[in-house]
C-alpha atoms as a PDB file:
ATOM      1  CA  UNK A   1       4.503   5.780  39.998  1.00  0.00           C
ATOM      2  CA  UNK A   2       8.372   5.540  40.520  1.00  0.00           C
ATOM      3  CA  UNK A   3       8.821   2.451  39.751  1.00  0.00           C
ATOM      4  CA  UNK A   4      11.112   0.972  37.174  1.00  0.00           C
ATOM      5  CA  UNK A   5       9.380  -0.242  33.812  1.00  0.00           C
ATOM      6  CA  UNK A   6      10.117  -1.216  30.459  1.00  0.00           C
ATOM      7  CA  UNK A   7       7.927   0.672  28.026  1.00  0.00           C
ATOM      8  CA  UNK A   8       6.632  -0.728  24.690  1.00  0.00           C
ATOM      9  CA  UNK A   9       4.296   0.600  21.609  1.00  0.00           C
ATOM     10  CA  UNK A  10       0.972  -0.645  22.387  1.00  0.00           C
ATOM     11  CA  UNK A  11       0.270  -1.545  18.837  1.00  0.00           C
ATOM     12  CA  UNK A  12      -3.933  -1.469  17.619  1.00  0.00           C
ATOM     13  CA  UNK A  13      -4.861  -4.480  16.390  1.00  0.00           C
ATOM     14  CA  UNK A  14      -5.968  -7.860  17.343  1.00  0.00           C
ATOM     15  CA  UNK A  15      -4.762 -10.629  19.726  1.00  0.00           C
ATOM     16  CA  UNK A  16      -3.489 -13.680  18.309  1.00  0.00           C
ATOM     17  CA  UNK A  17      -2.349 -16.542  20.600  1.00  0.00           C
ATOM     18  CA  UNK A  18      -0.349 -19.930  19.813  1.00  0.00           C
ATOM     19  CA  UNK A  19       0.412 -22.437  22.466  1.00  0.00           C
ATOM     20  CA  UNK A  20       3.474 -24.517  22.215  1.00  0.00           C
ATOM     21  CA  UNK A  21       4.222 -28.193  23.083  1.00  0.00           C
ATOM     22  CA  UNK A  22       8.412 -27.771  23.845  1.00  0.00           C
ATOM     23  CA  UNK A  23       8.661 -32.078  24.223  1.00  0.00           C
ATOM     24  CA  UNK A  24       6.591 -32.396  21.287  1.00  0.00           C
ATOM     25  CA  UNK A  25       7.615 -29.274  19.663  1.00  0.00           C
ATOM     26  CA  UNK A  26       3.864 -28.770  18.272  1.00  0.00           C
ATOM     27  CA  UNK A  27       1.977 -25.289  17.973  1.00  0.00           C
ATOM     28  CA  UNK A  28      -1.367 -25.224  18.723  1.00  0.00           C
ATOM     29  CA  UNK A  29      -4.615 -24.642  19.098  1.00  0.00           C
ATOM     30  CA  UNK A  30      -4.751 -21.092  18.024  1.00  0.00           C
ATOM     31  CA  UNK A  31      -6.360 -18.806  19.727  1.00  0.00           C
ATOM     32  CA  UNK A  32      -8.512 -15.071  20.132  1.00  0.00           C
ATOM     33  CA  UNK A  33      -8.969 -13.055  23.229  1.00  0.00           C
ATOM     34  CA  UNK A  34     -12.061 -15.195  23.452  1.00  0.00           C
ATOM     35  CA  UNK A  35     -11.906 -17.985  21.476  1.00  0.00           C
ATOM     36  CA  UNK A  36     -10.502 -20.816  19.357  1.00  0.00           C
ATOM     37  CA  UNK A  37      -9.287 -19.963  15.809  1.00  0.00           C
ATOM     38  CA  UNK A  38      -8.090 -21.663  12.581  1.00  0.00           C
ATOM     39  CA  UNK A  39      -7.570 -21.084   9.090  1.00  0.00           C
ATOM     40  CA  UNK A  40     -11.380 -21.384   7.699  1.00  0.00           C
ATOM     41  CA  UNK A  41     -11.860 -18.515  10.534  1.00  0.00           C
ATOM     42  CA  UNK A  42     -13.788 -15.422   9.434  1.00  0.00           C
ATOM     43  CA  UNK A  43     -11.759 -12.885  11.220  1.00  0.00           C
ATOM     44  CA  UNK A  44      -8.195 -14.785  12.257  1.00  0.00           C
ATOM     45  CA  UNK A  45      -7.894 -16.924   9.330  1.00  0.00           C
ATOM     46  CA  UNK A  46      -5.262 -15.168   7.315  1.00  0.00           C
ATOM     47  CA  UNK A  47      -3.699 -14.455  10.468  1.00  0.00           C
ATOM     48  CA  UNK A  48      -3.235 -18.009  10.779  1.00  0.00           C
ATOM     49  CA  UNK A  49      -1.962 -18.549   7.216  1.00  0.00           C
ATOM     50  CA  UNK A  50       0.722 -15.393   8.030  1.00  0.00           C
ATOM     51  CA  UNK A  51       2.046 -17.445  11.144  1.00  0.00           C
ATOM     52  CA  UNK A  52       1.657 -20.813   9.577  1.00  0.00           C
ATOM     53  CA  UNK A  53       3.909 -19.485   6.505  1.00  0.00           C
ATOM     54  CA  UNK A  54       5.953 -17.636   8.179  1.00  0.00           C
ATOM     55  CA  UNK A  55       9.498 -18.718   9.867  1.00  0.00           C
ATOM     56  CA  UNK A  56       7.862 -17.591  13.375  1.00  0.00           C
ATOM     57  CA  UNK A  57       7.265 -21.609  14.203  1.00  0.00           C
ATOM     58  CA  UNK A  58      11.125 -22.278  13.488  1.00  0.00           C
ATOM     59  CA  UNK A  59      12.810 -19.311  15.449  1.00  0.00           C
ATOM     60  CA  UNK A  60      10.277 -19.694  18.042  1.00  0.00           C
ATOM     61  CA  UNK A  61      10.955 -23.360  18.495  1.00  0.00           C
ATOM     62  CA  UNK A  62      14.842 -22.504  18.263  1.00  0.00           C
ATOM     63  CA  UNK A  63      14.863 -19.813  20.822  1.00  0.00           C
ATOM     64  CA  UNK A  64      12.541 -22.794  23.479  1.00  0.00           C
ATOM     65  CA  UNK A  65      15.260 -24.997  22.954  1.00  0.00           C
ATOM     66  CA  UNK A  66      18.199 -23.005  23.309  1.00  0.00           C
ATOM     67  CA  UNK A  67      16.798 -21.551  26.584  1.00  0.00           C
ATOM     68  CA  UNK A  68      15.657 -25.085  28.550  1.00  0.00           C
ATOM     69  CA  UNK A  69      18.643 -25.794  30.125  1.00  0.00           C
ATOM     70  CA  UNK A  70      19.377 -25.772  33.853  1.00  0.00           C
ATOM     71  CA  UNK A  71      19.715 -22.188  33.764  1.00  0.00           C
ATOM     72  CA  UNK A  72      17.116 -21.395  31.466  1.00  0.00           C
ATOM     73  CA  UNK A  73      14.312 -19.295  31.067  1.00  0.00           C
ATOM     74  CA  UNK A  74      12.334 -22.322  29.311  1.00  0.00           C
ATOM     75  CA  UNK A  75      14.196 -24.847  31.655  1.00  0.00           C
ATOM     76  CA  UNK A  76      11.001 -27.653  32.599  1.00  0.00           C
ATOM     77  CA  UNK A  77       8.691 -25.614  30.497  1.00  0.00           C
ATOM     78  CA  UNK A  78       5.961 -28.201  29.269  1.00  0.00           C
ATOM     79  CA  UNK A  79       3.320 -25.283  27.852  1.00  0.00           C
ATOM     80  CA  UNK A  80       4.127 -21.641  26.188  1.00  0.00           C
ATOM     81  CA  UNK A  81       1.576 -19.599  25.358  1.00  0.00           C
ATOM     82  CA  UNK A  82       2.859 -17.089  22.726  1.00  0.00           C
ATOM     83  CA  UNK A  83       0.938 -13.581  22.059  1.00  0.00           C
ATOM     84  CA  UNK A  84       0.268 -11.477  19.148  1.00  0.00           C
ATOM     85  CA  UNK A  85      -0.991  -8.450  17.948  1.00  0.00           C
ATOM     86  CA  UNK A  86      -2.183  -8.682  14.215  1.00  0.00           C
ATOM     87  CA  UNK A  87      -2.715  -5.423  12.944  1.00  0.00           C
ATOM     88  CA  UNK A  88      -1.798  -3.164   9.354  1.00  0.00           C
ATOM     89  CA  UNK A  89      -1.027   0.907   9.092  1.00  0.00           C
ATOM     90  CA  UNK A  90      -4.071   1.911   9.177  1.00  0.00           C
ATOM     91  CA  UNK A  91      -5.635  -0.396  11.907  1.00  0.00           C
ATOM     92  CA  UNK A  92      -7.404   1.278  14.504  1.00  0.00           C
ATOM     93  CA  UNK A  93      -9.573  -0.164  17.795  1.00  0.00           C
ATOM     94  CA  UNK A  94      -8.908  -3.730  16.249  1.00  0.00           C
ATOM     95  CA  UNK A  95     -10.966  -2.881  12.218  1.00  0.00           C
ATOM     96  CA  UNK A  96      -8.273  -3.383   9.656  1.00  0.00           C
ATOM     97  CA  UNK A  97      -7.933  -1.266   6.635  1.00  0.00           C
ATOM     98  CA  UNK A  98      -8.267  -4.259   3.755  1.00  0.00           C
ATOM     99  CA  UNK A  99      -5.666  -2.651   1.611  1.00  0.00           C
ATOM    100  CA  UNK A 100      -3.067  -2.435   4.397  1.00  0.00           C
ATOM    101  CA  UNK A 101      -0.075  -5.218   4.357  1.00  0.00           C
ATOM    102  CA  UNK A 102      -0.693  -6.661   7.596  1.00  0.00           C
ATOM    103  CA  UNK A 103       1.644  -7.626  10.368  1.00  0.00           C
ATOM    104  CA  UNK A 104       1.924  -9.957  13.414  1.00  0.00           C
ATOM    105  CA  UNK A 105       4.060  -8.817  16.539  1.00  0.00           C
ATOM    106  CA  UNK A 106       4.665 -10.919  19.064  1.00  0.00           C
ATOM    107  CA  UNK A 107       3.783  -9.141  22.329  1.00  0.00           C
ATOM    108  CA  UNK A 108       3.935 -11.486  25.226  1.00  0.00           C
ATOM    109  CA  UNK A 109       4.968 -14.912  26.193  1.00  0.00           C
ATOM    110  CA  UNK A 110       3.619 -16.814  28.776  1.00  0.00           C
ATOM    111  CA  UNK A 111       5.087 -19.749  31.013  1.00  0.00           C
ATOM    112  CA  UNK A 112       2.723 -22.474  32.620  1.00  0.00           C
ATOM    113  CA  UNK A 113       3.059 -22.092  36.268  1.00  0.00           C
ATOM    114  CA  UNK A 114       5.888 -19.896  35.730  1.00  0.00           C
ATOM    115  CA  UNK A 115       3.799 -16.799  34.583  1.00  0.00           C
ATOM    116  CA  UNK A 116       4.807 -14.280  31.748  1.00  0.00           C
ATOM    117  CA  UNK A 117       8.565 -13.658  31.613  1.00  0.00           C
ATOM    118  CA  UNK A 118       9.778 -10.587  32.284  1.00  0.00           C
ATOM    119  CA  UNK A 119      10.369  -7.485  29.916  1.00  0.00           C
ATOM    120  CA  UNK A 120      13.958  -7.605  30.143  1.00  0.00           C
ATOM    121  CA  UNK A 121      14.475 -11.140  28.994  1.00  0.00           C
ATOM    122  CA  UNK A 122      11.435 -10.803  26.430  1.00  0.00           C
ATOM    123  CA  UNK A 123      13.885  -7.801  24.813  1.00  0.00           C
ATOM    124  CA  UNK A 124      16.581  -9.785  25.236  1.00  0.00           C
ATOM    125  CA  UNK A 125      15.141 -12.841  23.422  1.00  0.00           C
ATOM    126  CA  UNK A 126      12.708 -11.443  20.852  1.00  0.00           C
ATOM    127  CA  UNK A 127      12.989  -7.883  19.919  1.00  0.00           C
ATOM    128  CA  UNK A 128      16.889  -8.413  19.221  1.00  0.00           C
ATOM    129  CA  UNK A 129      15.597 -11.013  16.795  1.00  0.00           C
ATOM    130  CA  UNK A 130      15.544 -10.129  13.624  1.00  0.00           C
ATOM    131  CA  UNK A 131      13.320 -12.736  12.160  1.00  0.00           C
ATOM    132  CA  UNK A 132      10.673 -11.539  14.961  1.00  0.00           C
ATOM    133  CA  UNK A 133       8.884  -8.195  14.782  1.00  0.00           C
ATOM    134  CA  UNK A 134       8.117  -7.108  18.257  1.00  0.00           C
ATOM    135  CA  UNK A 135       6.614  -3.692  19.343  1.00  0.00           C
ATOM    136  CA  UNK A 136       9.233  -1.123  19.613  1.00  0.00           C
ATOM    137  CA  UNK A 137      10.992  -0.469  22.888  1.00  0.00           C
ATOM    138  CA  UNK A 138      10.632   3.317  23.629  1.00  0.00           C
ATOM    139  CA  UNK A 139      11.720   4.113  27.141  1.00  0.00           C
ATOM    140  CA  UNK A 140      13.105   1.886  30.015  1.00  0.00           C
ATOM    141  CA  UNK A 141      13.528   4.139  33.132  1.00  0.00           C
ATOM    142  CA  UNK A 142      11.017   5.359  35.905  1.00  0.00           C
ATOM    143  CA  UNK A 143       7.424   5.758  35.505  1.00  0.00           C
ATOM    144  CA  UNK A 144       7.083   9.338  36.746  1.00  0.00           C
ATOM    145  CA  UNK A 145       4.411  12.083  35.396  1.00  0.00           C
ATOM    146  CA  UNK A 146       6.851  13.746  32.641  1.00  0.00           C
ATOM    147  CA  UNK A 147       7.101  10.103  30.655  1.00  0.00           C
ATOM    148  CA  UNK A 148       3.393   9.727  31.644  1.00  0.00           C
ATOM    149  CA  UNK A 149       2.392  13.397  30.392  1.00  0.00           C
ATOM    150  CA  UNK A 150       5.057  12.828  27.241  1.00  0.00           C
ATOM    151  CA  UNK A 151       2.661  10.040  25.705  1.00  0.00           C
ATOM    152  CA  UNK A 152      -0.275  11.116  26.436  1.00  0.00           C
ATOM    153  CA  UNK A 153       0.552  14.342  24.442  1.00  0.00           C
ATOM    154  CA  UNK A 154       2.676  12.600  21.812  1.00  0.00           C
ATOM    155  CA  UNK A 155       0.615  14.599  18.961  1.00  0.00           C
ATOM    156  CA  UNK A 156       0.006  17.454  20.499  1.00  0.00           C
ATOM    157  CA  UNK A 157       2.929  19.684  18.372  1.00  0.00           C
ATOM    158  CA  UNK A 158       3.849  19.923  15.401  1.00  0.00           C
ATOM    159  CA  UNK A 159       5.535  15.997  14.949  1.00  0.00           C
ATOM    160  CA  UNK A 160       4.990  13.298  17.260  1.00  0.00           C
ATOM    161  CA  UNK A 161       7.328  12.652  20.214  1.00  0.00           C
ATOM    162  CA  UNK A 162       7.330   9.070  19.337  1.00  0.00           C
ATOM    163  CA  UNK A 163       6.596   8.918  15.520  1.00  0.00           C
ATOM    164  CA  UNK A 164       5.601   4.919  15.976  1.00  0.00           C
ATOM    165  CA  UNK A 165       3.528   5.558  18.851  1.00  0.00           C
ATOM    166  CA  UNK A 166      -0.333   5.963  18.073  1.00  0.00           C
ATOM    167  CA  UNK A 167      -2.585   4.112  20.245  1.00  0.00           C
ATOM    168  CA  UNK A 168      -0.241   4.508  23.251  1.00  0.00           C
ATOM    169  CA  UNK A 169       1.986   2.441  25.260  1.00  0.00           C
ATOM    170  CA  UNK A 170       2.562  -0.711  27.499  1.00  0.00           C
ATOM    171  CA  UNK A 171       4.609   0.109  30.643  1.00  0.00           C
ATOM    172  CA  UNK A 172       5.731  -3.336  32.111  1.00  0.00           C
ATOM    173  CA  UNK A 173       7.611  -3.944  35.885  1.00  0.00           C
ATOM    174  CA  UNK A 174      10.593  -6.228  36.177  1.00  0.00           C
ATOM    175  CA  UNK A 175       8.765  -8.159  38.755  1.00  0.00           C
ATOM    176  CA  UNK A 176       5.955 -11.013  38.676  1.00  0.00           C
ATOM    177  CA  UNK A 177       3.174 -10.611  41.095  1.00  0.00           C
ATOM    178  CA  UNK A 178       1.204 -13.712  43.020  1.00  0.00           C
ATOM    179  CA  UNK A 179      -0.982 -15.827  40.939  1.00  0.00           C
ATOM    180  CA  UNK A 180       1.869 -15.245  37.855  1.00  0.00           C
ATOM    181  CA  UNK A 181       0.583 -11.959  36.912  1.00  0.00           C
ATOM    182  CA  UNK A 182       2.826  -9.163  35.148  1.00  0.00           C
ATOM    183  CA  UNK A 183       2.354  -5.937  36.601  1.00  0.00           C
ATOM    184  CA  UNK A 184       2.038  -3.131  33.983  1.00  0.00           C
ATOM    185  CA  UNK A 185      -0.305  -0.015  32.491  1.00  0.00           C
ATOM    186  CA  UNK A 186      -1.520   1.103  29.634  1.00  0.00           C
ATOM    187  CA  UNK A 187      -1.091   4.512  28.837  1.00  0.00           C
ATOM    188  CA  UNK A 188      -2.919   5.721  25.843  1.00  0.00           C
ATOM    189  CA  UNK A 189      -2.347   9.313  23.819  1.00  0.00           C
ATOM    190  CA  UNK A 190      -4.948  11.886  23.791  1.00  0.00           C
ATOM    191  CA  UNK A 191      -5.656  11.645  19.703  1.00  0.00           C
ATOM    192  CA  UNK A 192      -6.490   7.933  19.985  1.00  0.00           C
ATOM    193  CA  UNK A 193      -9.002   8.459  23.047  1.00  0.00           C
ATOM    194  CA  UNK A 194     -10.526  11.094  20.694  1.00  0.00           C
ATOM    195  CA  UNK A 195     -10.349   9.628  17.441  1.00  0.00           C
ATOM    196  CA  UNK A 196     -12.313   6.637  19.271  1.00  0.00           C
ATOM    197  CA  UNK A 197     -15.109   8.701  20.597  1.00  0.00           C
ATOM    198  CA  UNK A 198     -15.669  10.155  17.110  1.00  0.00           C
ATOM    199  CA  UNK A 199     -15.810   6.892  15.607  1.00  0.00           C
ATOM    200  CA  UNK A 200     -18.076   5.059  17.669  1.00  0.00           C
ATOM    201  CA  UNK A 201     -20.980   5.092  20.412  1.00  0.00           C
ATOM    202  CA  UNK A 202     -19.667   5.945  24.435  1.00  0.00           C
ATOM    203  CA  UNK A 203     -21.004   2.268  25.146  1.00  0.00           C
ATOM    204  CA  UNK A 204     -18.677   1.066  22.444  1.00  0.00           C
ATOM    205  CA  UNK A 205     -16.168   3.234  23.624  1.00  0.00           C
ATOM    206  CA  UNK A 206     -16.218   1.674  27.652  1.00  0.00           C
ATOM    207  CA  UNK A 207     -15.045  -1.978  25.614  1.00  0.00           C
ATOM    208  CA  UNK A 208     -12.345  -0.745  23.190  1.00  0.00           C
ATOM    209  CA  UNK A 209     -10.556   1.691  25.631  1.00  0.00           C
END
């Protein structure tokens, strides 16, 4: 609480990872949360296709290159780990609707042995890009009970405070911890918590919250 944090839609869907070779300029191996993934993959293979056919591989590269001088955010960068979220309209707790046009959002970006850079320059970078879709930016301030209080009741009235947020947000701190970790918080709205314990068991429910 009190501190300063950059506040993004925390989008429902499925993670999606690519890492990036910046002296070969290569993407790959693809990646789950858990696992390698390609295109003959059950559940990430048209997510694969979608990034594959998509101009994300060009930008991406473009935006490494453009960034590795001396000054540089990508500046001695040998590995980038780019992260998704692949998810349609009517996605919810990662099951896709199959008639929904699906989307992939990039969502994080990770440095080795830098760590994940921070929210400001990831705005900067990305969601100004309008060849990238990135989750919306909703609030950059201080994480006090009000902002806190304002999401978690987004759909309590009549219309949503935040019409694009459903599942809840991602607060994220201008500031990388030891180890390379980026401090943030979830903070999820009230109709999501309870849509999810309608839909499935309260075992089921301790994973996907």
């Amino acid at each position: 609480m009190g501190e300063m944090v950059w506040a993004f839609t925390k989008l429902d869907g499925q993670n999606f990872g690519v890492k990036y070779n910046p002296r070969s300029k290569t993407f790959g191996p693809y990646c789950s949360r858990k696992r390698l993934v390609d295109e003959s993959d059950d559940q990430f293979g048209e997510c694969c296709k979608f990034f594959n056919n998509s101009c994300y591989r060009e930008e991406l590269a473009r935006i490494v290159k453009e960034n590795s001088g001396k000054k540089g955010i990508f500046c001695g960068a040998d590995e980038i780990h780019f992260y998704f979220e692949w998810y349609g309209e009517h996605s919810f707790a990662g099951v896709h609707d199959p008639n929904d046009e699906m989307h992939l959002a990039l969502i994080d970006v990770f440095i080795k042995k830098k760590g994940y850079i921070e929210p400001r320059d990831f705005y900067e970078l990305f969601s100004l890009n309008e060849k990238i879709e990135t989750p919306d930016l909703i609030y950059c301030g201080f994480l006090n009970n009000d902002f806190i209080k304002s999401i978690q009741c987004n759909f309590d009235g009549p219309t949503p405070i935040y019409p694009n947020v459903k599942e809840g947000v991602v607060c994220r701190r201008s500031s990388i911890l030891k180890g390379q970790r980026m401090p943030k918080v979830k903070i999820k709205t009230k109709w999501w918590i309870e849509e999810l314990h309608k839909r499935y068991s309260e075992e089921e429910c301790k994973e996907l919250e």
